[in-house]
Protein backbone atom coordinates (compact mmCIF):
# COMPACT_ATOMS: atom_id res chain seq x y z
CA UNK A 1 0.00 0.00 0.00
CA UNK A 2 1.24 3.41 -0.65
CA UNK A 3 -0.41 6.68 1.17
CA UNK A 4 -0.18 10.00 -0.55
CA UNK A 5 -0.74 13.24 0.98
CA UNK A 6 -1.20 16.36 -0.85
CA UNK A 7 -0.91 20.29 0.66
CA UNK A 8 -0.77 23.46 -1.02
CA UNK A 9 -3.99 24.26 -2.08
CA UNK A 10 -6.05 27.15 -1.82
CA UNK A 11 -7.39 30.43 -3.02
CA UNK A 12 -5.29 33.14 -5.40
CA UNK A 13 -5.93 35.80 -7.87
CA UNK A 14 -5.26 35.59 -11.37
CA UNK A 15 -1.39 35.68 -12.03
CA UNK A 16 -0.63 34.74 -8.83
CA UNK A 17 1.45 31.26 -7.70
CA UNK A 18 0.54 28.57 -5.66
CA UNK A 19 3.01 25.17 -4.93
CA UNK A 20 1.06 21.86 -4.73
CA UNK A 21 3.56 19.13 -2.57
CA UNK A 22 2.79 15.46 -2.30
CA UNK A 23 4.10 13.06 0.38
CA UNK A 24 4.13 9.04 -0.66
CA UNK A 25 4.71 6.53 2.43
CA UNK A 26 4.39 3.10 2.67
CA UNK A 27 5.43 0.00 -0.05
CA UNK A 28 7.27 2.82 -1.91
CA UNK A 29 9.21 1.28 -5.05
CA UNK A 30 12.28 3.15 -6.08
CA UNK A 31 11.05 3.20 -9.92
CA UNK A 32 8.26 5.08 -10.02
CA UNK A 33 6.12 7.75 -11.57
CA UNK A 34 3.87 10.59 -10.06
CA UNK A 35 1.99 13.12 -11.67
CA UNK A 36 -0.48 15.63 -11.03
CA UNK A 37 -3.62 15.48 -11.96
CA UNK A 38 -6.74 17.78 -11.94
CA UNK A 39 -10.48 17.57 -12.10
CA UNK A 40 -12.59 21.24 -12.93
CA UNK A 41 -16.17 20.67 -12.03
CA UNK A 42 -18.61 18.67 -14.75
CA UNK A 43 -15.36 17.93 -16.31
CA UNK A 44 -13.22 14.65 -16.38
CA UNK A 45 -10.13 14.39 -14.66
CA UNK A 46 -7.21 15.06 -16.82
CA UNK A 47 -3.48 14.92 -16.43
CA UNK A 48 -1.56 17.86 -15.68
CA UNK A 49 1.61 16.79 -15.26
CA UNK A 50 3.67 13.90 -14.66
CA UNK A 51 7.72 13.26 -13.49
CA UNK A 52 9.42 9.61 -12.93
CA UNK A 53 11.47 8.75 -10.83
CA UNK A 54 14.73 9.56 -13.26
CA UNK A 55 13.58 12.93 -13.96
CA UNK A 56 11.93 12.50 -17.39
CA UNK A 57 8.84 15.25 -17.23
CA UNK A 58 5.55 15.08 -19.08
CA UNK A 59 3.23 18.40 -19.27
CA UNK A 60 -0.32 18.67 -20.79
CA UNK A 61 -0.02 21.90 -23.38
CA UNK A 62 -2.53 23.80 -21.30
CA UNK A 63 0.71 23.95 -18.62
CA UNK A 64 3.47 24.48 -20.28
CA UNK A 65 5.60 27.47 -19.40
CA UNK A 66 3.51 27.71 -16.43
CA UNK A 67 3.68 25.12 -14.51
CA UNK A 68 6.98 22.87 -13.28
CA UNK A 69 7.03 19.88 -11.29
CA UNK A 70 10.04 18.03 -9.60
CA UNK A 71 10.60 15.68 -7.22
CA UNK A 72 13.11 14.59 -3.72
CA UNK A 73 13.87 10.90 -4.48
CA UNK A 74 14.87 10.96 -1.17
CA UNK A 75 11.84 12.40 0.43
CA UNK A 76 9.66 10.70 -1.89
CA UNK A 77 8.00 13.80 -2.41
CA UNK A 78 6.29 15.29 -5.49
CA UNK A 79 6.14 19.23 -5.98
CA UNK A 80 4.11 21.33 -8.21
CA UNK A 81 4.81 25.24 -9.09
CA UNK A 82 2.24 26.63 -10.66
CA UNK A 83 2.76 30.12 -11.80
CA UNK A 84 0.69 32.73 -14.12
CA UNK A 85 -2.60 30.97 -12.79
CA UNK A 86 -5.67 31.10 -15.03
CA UNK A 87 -9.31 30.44 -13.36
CA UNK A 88 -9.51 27.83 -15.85
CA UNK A 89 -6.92 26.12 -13.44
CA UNK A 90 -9.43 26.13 -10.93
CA UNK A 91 -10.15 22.33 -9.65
CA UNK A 92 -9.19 20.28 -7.60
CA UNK A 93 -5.87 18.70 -7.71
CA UNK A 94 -4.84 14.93 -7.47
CA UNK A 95 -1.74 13.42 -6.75
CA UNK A 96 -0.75 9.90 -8.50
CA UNK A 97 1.52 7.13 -7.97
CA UNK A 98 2.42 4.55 -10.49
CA UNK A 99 4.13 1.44 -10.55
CA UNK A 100 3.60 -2.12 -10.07
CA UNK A 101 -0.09 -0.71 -8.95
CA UNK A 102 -1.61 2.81 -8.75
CA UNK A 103 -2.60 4.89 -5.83
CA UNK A 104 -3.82 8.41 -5.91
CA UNK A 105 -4.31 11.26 -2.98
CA UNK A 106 -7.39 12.64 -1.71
CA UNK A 107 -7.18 15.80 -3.47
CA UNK A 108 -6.15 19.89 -2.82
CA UNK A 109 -8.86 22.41 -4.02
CA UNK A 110 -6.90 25.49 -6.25
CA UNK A 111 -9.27 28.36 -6.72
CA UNK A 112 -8.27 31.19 -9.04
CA UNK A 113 -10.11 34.06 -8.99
CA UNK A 114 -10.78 36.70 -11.79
């Protein structure tokens, strides 16, 4: 099993910055990947983006420039910086952990506001 805890979330203006972290624990394999994913009310959950455990990054289009994640090996932590937020980027935001199974947090609410 493999717990993930998410912090970070939370209200901003447009343009502003907010940093999403993520905290795995438990059966943690050392080959891994976690992402972040988000879910915008009436919509389906879609990835935002995603980092393994070599460094190789992944970022949807709507992100990109924006956004930056990264990770501490070591901490098995995941990190988020999201910069120049949109309210489109409102939703709430999942982490994800993937390897020989999948696990996924309970989710941070980021509200933008116009």
């Amino acid at each position: 099993q493999v717990q993930l805890v998410e912090s970070g979330g939370g209200l901003v203006q447009a343009g502003g910055s907010l940093r999403l972290s993520c905290a795995a624990s438990g059966s943690i394999f050392s080959i891994n990947v976690m992402g972040w994913y988000r879910q915008a009310p009436g919509k389906q959950r879609e990835l935002v983006a995603r980092i393994t455990s070599g460094g190789n990054t992944t970022y949807a289009d709507f992100v990109k420039g924006r956004f930056t994640i990264s990770r501490d090996n070591a901490a098995n932590t995941v990190y988020l910086q999201m910069n120049s937020l949109k309210p489109d980027d409102t939703g709430v935001y999942y982490c994800n952990y993937r390897a020989t199974r999948e696990y996924w947090g309970l989710g941070t609410q980021v509200t933008v506001s116009s």
